[in-house]
Protein backbone atom coordinates (compact mmCIF):
# COMPACT_ATOMS: atom_id res chain seq x y z
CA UNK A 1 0.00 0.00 0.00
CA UNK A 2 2.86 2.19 0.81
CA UNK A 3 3.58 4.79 -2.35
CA UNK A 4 0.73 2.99 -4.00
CA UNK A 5 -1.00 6.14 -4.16
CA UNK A 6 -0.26 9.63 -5.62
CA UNK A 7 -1.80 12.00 -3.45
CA UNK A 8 -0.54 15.10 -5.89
CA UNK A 9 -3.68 16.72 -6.50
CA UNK A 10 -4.83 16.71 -2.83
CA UNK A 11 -1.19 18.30 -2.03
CA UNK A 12 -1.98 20.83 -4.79
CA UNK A 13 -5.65 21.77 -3.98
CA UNK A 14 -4.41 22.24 -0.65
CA UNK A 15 -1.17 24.87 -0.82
CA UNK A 16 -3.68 26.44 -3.27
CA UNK A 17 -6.47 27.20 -0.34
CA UNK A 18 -3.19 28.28 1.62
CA UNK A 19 -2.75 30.87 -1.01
CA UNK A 20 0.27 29.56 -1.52
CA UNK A 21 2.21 29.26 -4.97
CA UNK A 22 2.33 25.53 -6.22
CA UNK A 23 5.91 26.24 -6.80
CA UNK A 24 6.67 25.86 -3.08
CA UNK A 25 5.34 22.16 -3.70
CA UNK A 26 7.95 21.46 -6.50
CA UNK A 27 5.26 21.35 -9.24
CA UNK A 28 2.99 23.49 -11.14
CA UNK A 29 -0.92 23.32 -10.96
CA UNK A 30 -2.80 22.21 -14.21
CA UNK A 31 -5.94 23.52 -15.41
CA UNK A 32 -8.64 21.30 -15.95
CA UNK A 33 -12.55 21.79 -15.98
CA UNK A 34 -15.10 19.48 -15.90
CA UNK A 35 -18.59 18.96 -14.40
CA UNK A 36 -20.25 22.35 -15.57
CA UNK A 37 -22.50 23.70 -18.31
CA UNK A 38 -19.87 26.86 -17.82
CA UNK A 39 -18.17 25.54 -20.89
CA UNK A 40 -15.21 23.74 -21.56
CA UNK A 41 -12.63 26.52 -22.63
CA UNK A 42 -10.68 24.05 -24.39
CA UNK A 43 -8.81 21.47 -24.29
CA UNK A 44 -7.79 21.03 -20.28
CA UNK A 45 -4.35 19.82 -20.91
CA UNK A 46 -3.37 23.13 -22.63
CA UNK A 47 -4.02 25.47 -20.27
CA UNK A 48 -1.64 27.17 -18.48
CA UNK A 49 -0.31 26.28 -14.83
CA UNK A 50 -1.93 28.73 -12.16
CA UNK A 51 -1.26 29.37 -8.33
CA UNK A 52 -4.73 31.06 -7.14
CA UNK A 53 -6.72 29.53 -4.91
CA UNK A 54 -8.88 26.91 -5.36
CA UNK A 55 -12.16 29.60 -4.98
CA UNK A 56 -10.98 31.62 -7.36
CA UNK A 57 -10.23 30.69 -11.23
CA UNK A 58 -7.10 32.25 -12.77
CA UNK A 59 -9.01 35.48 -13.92
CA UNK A 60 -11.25 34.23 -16.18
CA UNK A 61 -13.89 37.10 -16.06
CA UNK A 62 -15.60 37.36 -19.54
CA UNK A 63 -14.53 38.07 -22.64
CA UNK A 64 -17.83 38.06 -24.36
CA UNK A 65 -19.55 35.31 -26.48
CA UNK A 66 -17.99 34.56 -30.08
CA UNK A 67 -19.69 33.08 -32.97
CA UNK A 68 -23.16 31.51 -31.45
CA UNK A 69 -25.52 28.71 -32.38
CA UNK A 70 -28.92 28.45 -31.77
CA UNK A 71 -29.62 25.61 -29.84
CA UNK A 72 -33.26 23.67 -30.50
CA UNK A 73 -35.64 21.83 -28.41
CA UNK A 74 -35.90 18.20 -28.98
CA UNK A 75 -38.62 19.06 -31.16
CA UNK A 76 -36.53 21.11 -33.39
CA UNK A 77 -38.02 24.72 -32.38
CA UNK A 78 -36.21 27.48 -30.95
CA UNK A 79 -34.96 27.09 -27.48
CA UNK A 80 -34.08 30.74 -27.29
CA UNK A 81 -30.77 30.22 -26.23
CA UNK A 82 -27.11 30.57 -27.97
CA UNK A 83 -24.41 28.40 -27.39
CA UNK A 84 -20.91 30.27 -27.73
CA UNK A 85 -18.04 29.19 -29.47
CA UNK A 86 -16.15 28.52 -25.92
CA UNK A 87 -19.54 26.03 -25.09
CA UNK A 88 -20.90 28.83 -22.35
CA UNK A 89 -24.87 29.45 -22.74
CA UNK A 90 -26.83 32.46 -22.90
CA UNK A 91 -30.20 32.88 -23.30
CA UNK A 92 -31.53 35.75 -25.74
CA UNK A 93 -34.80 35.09 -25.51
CA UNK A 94 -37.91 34.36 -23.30
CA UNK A 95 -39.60 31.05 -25.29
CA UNK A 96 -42.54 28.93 -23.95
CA UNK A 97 -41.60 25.69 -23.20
CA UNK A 98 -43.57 22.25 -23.24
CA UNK A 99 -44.77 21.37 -19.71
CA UNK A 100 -45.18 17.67 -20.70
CA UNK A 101 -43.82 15.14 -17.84
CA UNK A 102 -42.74 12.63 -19.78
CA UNK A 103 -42.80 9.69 -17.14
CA UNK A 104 -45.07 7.09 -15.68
CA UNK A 105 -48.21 8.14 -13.97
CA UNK A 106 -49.73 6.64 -10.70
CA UNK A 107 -52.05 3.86 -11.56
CA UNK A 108 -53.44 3.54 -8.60
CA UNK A 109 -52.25 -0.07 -7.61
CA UNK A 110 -48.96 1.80 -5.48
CA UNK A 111 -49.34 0.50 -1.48
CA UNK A 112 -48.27 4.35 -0.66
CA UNK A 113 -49.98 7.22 -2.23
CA UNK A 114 -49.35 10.93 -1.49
CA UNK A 115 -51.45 11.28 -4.71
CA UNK A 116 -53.63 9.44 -6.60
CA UNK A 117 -54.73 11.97 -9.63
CA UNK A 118 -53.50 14.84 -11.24
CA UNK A 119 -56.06 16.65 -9.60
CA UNK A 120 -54.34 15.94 -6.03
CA UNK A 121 -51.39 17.94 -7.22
CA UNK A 122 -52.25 21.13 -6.95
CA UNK A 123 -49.02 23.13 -5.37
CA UNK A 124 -47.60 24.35 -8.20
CA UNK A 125 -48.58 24.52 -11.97
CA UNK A 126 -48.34 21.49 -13.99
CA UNK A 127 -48.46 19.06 -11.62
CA UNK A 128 -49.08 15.17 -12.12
CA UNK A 129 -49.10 12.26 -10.23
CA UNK A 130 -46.39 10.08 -10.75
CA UNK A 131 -45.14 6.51 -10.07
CA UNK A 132 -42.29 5.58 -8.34
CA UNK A 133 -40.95 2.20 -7.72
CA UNK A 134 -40.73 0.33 -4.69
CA UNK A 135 -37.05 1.66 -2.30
CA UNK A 136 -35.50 2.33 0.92
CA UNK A 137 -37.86 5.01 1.82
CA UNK A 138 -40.67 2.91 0.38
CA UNK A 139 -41.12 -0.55 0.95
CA UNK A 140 -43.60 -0.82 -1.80
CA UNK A 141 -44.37 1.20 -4.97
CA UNK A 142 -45.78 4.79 -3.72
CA UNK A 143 -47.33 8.02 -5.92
CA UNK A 144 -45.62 11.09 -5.60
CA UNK A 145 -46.36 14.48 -7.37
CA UNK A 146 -43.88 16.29 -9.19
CA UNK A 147 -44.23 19.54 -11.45
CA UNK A 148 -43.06 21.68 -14.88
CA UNK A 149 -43.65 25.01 -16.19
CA UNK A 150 -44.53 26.69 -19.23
CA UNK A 151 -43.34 30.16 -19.04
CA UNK A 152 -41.10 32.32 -16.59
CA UNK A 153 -44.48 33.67 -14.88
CA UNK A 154 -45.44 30.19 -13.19
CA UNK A 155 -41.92 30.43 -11.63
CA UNK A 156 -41.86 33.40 -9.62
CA UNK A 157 -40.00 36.01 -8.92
CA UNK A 158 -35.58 34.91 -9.31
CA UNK A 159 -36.49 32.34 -11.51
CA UNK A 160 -36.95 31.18 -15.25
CA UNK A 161 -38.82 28.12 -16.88
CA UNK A 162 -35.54 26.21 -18.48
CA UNK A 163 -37.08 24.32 -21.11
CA UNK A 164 -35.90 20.38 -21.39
CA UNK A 165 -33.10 20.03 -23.78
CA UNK A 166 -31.24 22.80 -23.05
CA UNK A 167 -28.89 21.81 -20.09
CA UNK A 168 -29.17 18.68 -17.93
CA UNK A 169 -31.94 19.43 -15.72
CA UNK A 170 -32.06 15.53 -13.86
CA UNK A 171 -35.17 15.44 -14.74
CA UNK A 172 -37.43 14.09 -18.13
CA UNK A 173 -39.79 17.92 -17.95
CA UNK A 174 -39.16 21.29 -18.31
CA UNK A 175 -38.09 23.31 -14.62
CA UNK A 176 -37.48 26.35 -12.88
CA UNK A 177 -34.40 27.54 -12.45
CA UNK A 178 -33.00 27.16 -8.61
CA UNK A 179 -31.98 31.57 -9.39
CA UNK A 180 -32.42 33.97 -11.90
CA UNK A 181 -29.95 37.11 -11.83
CA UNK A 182 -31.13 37.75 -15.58
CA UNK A 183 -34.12 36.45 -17.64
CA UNK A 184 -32.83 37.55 -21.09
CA UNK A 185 -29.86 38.70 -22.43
CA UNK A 186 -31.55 42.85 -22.68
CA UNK A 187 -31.77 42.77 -18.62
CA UNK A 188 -27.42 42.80 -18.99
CA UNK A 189 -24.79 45.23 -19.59
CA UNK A 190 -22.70 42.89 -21.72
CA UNK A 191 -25.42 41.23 -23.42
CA UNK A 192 -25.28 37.85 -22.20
CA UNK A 193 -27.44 36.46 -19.40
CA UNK A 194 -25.37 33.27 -18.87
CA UNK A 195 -26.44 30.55 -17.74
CA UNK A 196 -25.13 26.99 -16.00
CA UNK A 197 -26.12 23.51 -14.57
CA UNK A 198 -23.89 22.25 -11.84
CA UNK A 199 -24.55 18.96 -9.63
CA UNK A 200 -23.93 20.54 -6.16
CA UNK A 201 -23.48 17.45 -4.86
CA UNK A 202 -26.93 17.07 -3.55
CA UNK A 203 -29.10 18.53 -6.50
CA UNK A 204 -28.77 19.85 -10.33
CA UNK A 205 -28.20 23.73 -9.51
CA UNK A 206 -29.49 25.76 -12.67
CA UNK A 207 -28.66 29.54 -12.49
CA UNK A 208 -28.76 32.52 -14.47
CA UNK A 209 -27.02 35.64 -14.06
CA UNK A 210 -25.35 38.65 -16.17
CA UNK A 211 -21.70 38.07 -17.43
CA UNK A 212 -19.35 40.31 -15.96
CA UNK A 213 -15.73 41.33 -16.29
CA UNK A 214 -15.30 40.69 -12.90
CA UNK A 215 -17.01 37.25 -12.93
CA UNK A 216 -14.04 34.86 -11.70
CA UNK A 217 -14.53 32.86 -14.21
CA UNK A 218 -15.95 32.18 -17.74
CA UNK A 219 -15.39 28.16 -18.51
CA UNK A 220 -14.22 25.01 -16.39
CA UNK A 221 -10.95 25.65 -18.00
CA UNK A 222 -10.53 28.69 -15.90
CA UNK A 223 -10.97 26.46 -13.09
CA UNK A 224 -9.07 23.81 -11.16
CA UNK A 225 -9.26 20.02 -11.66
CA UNK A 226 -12.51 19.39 -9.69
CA UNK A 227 -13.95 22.62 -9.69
CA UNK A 228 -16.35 24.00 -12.81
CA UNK A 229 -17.95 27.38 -13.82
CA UNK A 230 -21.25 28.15 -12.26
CA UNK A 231 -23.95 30.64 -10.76
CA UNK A 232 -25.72 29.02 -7.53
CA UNK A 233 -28.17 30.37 -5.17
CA UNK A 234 -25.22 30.69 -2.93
CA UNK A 235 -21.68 30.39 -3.27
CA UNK A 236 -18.81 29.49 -0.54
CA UNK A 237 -16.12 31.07 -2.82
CA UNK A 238 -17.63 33.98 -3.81
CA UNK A 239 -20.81 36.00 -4.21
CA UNK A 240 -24.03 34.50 -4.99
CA UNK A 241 -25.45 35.33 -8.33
CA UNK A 242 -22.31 35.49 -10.28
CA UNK A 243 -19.67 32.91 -12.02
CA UNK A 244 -17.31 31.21 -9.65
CA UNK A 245 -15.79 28.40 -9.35
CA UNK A 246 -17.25 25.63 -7.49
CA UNK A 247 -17.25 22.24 -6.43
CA UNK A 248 -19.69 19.89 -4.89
CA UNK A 249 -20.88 21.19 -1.56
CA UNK A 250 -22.50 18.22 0.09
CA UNK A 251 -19.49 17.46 2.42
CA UNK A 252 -18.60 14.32 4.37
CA UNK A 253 -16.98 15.64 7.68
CA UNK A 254 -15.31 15.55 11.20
CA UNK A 255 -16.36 13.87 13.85
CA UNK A 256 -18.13 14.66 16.87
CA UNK A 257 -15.05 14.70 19.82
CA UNK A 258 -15.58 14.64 23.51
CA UNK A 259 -13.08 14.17 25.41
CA UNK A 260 -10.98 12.87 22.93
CA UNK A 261 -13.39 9.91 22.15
CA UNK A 262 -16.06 10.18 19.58
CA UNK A 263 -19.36 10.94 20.18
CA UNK A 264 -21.94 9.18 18.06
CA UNK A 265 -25.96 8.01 17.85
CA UNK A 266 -26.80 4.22 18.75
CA UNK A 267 -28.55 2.58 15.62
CA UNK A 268 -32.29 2.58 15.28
CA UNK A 269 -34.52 0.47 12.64
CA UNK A 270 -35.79 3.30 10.58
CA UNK A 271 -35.80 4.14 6.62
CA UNK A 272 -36.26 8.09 6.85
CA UNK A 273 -32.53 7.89 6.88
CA UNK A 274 -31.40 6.24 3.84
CA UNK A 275 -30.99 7.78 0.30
CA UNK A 276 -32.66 5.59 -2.24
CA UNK A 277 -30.69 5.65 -5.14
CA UNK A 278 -27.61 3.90 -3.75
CA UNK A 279 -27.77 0.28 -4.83
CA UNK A 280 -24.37 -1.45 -4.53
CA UNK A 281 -23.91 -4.79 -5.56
CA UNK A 282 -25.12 -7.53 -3.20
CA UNK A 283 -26.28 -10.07 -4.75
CA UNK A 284 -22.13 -11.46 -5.62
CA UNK A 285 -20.70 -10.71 -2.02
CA UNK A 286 -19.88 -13.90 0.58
CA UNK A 287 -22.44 -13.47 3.36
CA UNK A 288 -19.40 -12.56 5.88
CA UNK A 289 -17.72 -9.91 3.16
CA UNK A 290 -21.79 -8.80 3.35
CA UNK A 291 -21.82 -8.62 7.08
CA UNK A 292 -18.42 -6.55 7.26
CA UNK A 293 -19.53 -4.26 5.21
CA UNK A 294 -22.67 -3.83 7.08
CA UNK A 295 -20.64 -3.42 10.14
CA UNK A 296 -18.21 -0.58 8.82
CA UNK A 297 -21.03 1.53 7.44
CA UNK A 298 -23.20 1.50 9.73
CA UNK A 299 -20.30 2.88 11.96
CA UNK A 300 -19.22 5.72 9.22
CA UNK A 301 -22.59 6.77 8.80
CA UNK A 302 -22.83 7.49 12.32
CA UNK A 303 -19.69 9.61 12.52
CA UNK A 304 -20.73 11.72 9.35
CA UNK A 305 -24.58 11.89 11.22
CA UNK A 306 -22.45 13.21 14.11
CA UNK A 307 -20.51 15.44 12.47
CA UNK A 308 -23.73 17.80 11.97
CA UNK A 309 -23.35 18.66 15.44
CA UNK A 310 -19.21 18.92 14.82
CA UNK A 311 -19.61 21.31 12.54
CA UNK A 312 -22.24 23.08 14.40
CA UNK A 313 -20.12 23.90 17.13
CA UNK A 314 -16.96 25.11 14.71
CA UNK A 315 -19.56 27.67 13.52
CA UNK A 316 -20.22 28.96 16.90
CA UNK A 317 -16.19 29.29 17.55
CA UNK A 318 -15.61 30.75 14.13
CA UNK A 319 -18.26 33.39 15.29
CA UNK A 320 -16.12 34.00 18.66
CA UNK A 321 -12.92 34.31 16.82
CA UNK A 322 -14.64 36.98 14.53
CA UNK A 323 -14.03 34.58 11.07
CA UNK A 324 -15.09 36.44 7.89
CA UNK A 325 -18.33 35.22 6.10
CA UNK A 326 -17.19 32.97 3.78
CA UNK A 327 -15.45 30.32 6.36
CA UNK A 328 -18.59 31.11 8.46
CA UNK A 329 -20.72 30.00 5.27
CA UNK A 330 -18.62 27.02 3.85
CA UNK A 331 -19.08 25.58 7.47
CA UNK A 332 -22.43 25.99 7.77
CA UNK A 333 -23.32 24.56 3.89
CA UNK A 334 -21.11 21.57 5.36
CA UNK A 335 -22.85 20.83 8.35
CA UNK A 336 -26.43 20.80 6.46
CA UNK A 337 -24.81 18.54 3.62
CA UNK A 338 -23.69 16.39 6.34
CA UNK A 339 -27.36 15.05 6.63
CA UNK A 340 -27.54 13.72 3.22
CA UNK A 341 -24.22 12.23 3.62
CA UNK A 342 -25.12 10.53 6.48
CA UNK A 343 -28.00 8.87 4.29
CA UNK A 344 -25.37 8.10 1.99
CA UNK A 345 -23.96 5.49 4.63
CA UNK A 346 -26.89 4.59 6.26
CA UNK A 347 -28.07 3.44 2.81
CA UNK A 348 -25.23 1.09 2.34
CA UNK A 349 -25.17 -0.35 5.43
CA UNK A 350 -29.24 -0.83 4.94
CA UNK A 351 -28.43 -2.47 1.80
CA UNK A 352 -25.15 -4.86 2.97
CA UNK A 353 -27.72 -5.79 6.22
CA UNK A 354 -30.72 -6.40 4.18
CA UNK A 355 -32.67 -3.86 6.92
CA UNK A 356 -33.06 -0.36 7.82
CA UNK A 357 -30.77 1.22 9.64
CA UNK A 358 -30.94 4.80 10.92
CA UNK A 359 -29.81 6.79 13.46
CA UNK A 360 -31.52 7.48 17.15
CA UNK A 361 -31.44 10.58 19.10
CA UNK A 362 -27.71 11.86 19.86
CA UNK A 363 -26.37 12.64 23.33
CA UNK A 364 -24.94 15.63 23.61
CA UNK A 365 -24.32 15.88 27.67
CA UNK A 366 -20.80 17.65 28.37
CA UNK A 367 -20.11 18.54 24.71
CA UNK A 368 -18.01 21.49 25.57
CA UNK A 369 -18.07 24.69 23.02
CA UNK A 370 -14.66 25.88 24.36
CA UNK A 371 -14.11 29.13 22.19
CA UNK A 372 -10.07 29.53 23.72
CA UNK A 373 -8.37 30.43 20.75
CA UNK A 374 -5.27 28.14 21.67
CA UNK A 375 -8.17 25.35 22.10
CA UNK A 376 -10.14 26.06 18.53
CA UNK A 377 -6.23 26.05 16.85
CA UNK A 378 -5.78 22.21 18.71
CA UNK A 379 -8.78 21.02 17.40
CA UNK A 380 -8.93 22.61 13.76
CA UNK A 381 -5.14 21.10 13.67
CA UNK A 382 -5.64 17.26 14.85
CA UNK A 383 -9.34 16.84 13.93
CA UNK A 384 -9.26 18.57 10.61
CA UNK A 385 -5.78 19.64 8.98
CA UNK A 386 -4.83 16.39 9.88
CA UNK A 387 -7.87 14.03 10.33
CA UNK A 388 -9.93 15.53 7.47
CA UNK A 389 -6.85 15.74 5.03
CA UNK A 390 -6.09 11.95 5.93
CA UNK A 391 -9.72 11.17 4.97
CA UNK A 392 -9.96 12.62 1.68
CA UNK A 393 -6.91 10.41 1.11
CA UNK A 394 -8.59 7.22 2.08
CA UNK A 395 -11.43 8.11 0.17
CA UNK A 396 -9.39 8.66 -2.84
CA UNK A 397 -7.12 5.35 -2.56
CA UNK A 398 -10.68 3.40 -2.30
CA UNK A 399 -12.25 4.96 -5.19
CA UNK A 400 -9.49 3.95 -7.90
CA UNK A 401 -9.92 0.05 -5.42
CA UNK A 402 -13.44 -0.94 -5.15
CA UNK A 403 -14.74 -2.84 -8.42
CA UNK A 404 -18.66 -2.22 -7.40
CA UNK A 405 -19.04 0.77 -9.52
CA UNK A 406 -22.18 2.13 -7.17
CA UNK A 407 -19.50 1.85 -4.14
CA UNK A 408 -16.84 3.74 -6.44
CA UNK A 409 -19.06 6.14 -7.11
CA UNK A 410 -19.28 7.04 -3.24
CA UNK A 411 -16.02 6.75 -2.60
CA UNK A 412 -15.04 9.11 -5.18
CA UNK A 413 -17.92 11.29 -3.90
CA UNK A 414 -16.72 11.51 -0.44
CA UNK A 415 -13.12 11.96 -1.70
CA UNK A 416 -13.98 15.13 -3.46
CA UNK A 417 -15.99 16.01 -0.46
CA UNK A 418 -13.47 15.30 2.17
CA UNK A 419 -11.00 17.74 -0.13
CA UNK A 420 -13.40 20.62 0.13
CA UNK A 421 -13.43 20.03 4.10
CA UNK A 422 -9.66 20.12 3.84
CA UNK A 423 -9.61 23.21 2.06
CA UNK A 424 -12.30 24.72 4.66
CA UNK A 425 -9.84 23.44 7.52
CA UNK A 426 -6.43 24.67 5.71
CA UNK A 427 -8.10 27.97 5.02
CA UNK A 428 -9.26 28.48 8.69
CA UNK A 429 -5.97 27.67 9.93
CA UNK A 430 -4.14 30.27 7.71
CA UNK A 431 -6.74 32.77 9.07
CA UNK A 432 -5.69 31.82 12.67
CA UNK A 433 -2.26 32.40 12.00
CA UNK A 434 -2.47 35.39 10.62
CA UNK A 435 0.16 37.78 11.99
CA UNK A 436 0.56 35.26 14.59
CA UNK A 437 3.73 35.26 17.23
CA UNK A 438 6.25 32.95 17.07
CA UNK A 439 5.00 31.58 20.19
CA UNK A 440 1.61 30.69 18.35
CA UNK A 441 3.68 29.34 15.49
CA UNK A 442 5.95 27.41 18.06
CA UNK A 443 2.68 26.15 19.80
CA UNK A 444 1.06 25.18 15.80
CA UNK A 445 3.78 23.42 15.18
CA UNK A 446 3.73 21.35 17.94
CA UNK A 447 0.40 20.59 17.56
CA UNK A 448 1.46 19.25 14.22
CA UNK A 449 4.13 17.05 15.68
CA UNK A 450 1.78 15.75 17.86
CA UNK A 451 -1.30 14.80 15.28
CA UNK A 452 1.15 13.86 12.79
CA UNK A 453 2.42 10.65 15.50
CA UNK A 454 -0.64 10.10 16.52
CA UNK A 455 -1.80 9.79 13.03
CA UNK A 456 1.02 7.92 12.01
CA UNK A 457 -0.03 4.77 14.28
CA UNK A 458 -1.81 1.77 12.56
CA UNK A 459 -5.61 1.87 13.48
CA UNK A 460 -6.81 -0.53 15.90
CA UNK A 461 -9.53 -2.67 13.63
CA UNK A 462 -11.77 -5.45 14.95
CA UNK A 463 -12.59 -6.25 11.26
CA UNK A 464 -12.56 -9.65 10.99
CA UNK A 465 -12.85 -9.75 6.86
CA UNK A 466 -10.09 -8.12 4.73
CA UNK A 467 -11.27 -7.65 1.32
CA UNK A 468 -9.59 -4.51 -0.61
CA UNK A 469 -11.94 -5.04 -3.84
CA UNK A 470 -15.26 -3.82 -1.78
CA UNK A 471 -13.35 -1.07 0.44
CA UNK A 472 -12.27 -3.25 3.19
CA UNK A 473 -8.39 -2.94 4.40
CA UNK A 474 -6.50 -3.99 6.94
CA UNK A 475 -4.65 -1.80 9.96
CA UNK A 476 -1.22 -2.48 8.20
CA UNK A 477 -2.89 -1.09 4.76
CA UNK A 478 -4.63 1.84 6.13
CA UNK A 479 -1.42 2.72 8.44
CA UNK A 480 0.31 2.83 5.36
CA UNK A 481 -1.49 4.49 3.45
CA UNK A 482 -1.93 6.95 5.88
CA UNK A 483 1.61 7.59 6.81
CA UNK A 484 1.76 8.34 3.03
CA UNK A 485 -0.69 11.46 2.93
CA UNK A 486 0.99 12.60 5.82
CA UNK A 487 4.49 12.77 4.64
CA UNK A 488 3.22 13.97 1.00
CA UNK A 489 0.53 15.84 1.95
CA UNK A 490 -0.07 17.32 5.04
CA UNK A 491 3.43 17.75 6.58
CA UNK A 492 4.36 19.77 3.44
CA UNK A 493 1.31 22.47 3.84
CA UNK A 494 1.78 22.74 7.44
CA UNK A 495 5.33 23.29 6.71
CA UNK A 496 4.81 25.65 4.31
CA UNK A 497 2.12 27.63 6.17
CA UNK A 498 4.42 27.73 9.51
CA UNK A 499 7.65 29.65 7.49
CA UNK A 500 7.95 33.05 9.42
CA UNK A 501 5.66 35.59 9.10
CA UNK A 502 5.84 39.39 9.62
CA UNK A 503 4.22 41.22 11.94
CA UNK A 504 3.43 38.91 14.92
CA UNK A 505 0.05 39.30 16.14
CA UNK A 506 -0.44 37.03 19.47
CA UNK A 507 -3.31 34.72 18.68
CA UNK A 508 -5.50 35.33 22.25
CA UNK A 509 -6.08 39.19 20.39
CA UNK A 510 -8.16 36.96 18.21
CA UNK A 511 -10.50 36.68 20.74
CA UNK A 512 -10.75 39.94 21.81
């Protein structure tokens, strides 16, 4: 296991958060965009190397559309909107779009019904009654109503009717946009009411809003590796309603410490928990490789369900430190994405049990919400500079190991996630340190020393099955593969970060 892994990117992604020029790694960063309906700028492998931060693309702004094609519905008729020659979108004109639901309708044989007709779904305009197939959150097939729209009016106010066909929606109907800066290209200074879908992690994001000079960026391209082009309804890198970079923001996270131990909900046979769509392969696995699996899940879906609470309280001490608004943001967006990735794992381990398994209610008597600034730097260091940068290594390694490609799929997943917590963490600790004393620095580093040999030891595993191709590894592989991120990844940053700095600052001011 040991140098099995290249753990570049993470080491890259990371000195970039720092602000720090991906020279001081040895290495350039390459540009590479993929994900968004920002467009793809060109070919990824020609761009040029950058050293901005991963919220930021490498001053992309806009440079206006060139050439444009009309781009048609499926039926052939105008969409309304232009696709430029760099593959961004804008739309020049308000059409009507067909509010046909192309999908199976309730037939009234489901065992649960929220609907039974058309006429039940009244909330919104459009609506119908569809069917949906027996799952975790429904033991039997159920009727469910969902809705379109015609024309920007039966959207509201913020919002446009996106007609199918012209950017992946994740859904077979015509929808609302989740913002609308712009409607139409007239409503803009430069002409071009752009507009994007991005898969959040949780949901397809559509947005419109006004291209801008000062936009960070104009295609994926401008962006790096991970990261694409997008408006959203918010933004942790930037301001809502304009073009930033972004990556998915439904985070897997820390866990919930107290007294060095952690804290964590007993198990409860319920289904309100556990996301439907993840199916992994079952059928295949040896009923003991089965029961493992089971076993571990159940136990990391309890951690990330605790971690809601986590990052709860590291909101509440970046308020006492005085953090600016967009660490104060990026940790809240994680701690409400932490709920759907705890349905992530509770799903699996539903699935590898063959029952629902869920959470009960979570103790939190003598969680302590110790806002001591030398206190908040000791935890940000061991539980996330160290503890969340280790985990977005694990998660990587397993992704390129598991053959199930459902499981892959959430291992990659949470490995992009547990990056963007590492980021979050990196970028709090840099604004910690800022004009810090040397006897802050002295104490950081320390800290380091400390997490790093802690880290360092092989985990003590009661797994009984070892069985690398589904995600299970032994203490001598994980050790190992730990020991590797933290003498490539995070002893490097921390390194970095801790050179001397000017004007010393003593870190308790922080909490004045």
């Amino acid at each position: 296991m040991h140098d099995r892994f290249a753990f570049l990117s993470l080491r890259l992604s990371l000195f970039a958060a720092l602000g720090l020029s991906a020279i001081a790694c040895g290495t350039t960063v390459e540009n590479g965009g993929s994900g968004g309906s920002g467009g793809a700028g060109g070919d990824p492998s020609t761009s040029s190397s950058s050293s901005s931060s991963t919220s930021s693309s490498q001053g992309g702004g806009s440079s206006g559309c060139v050439g444009g094609t009309p781009i048609p519905l499926p039926d052939g008729s105008d969409s309304g909107y232009v696709r430029c020659d760099d593959g961004t979108i804008h739309r020049a004109a308000a059409v009507a779009c067909d509010p046909t639901i192309n999908t199976a309708a309730c037939d009234g044989t489901e065992m649960f019904k929220e609907c039974t007709s058309d006429a039940d779904c009244t909330a919104k305009p459009h609506g119908k009654c569809i069917h949906r197939d027996a799952n975790f959150e429904s033991p039997g097939p159920s009727c469910g109503c969902v809705y379109s729209c015609a024309n920007d009016a039966e959207c509201g106010a913020d919002s446009v009717c996106v007609c199918q066909g012209v950017v992946e929606n994740d859904v077979a109907w015509s929808r609302c946009s989740a913002v609308a800066k712009c409607a139409t290209d007239a409503d803009c200074a430069s002409g071009e009411c752009g507009i994007t879908s991005f898969h959040d992690g949780c949901f397809q994001q559509i947005g419109l809003a006004c291209r801008a000079d000062t936009d960070a960026c104009r295609v994926d391209a401008d962006c790096m590796a991970g990261y694409a082009c997008a408006t959203l309804p918010y933004s942790a890198v930037g301001e809502a309603g304009t073009f930033n970079c972004e990556t998915q923001n439904c985070a897997i996270g820390r866990p919930l410490l107290v007294a060095g131990a952690a804290r964590t909900a007993p198990t409860s046979a319920r289904a309100d928990w556990i996301l439907a769509e993840i199916t992994p392969d079952t059928a295949s696995l040896d009923p003991a490789v089965r029961s493992a699996l089971a076993e571990a899940w159940t136990e990391i879906a309890a951690l990330e369900h605790a971690s809601v609470a986590s990052f709860a309280r590291f909101t509440l001490q970046l308020m006492a430190l005085g953090a600016p608004p967009e660490l104060l943001f990026a940790a809240q967006r994680a701690a409400a994405d932490e709920v759907e990735h705890a349905r992530v794992g509770y799903a699996l381990a539903s699935r590898y049990a063959d029952r629902p398994i869920g959470p009960s209610k979570l103790d939190l008597t003598g969680v302590p919400l110790d806002t001591d600034p030398r206190v908040v730097l000791a935890s940000l260091i061991e539980e996330a500079c160290v503890g969340e940068t280790i985990g977005a290594a694990e998660a990587l390694a397993l992704a390129g190991l598991v053959r199930d490609p459902a499981l892959r799929e959430v291992h990659a997943r949470i490995a992009e996630d547990e990056q963007r917590h590492a980021e979050l963490a990196w970028r709090t600790l840099r604004f910690l340190l800022a004009g810090a004393d040397e006897d802050t620095r002295h104490f950081a580093r320390a800290t380091f020393d400390r997490a790093i040999e802690a880290a360092s030891a092989e985990p003590s595993l009661r797994r009984a099955v070892v069985a690398e191709d589904v995600g299970l590894l032994s203490s001598k592989q994980i050790g190992a593969l730990r020991r590797q991120a933290l003498r490539d990844v995070v002893r490097p940053c921390a390194d970095a970060l801790l050179a001397p700095a000017a004007a010393p600052v003593a870190l308790a001011d922080l909490h004045a």
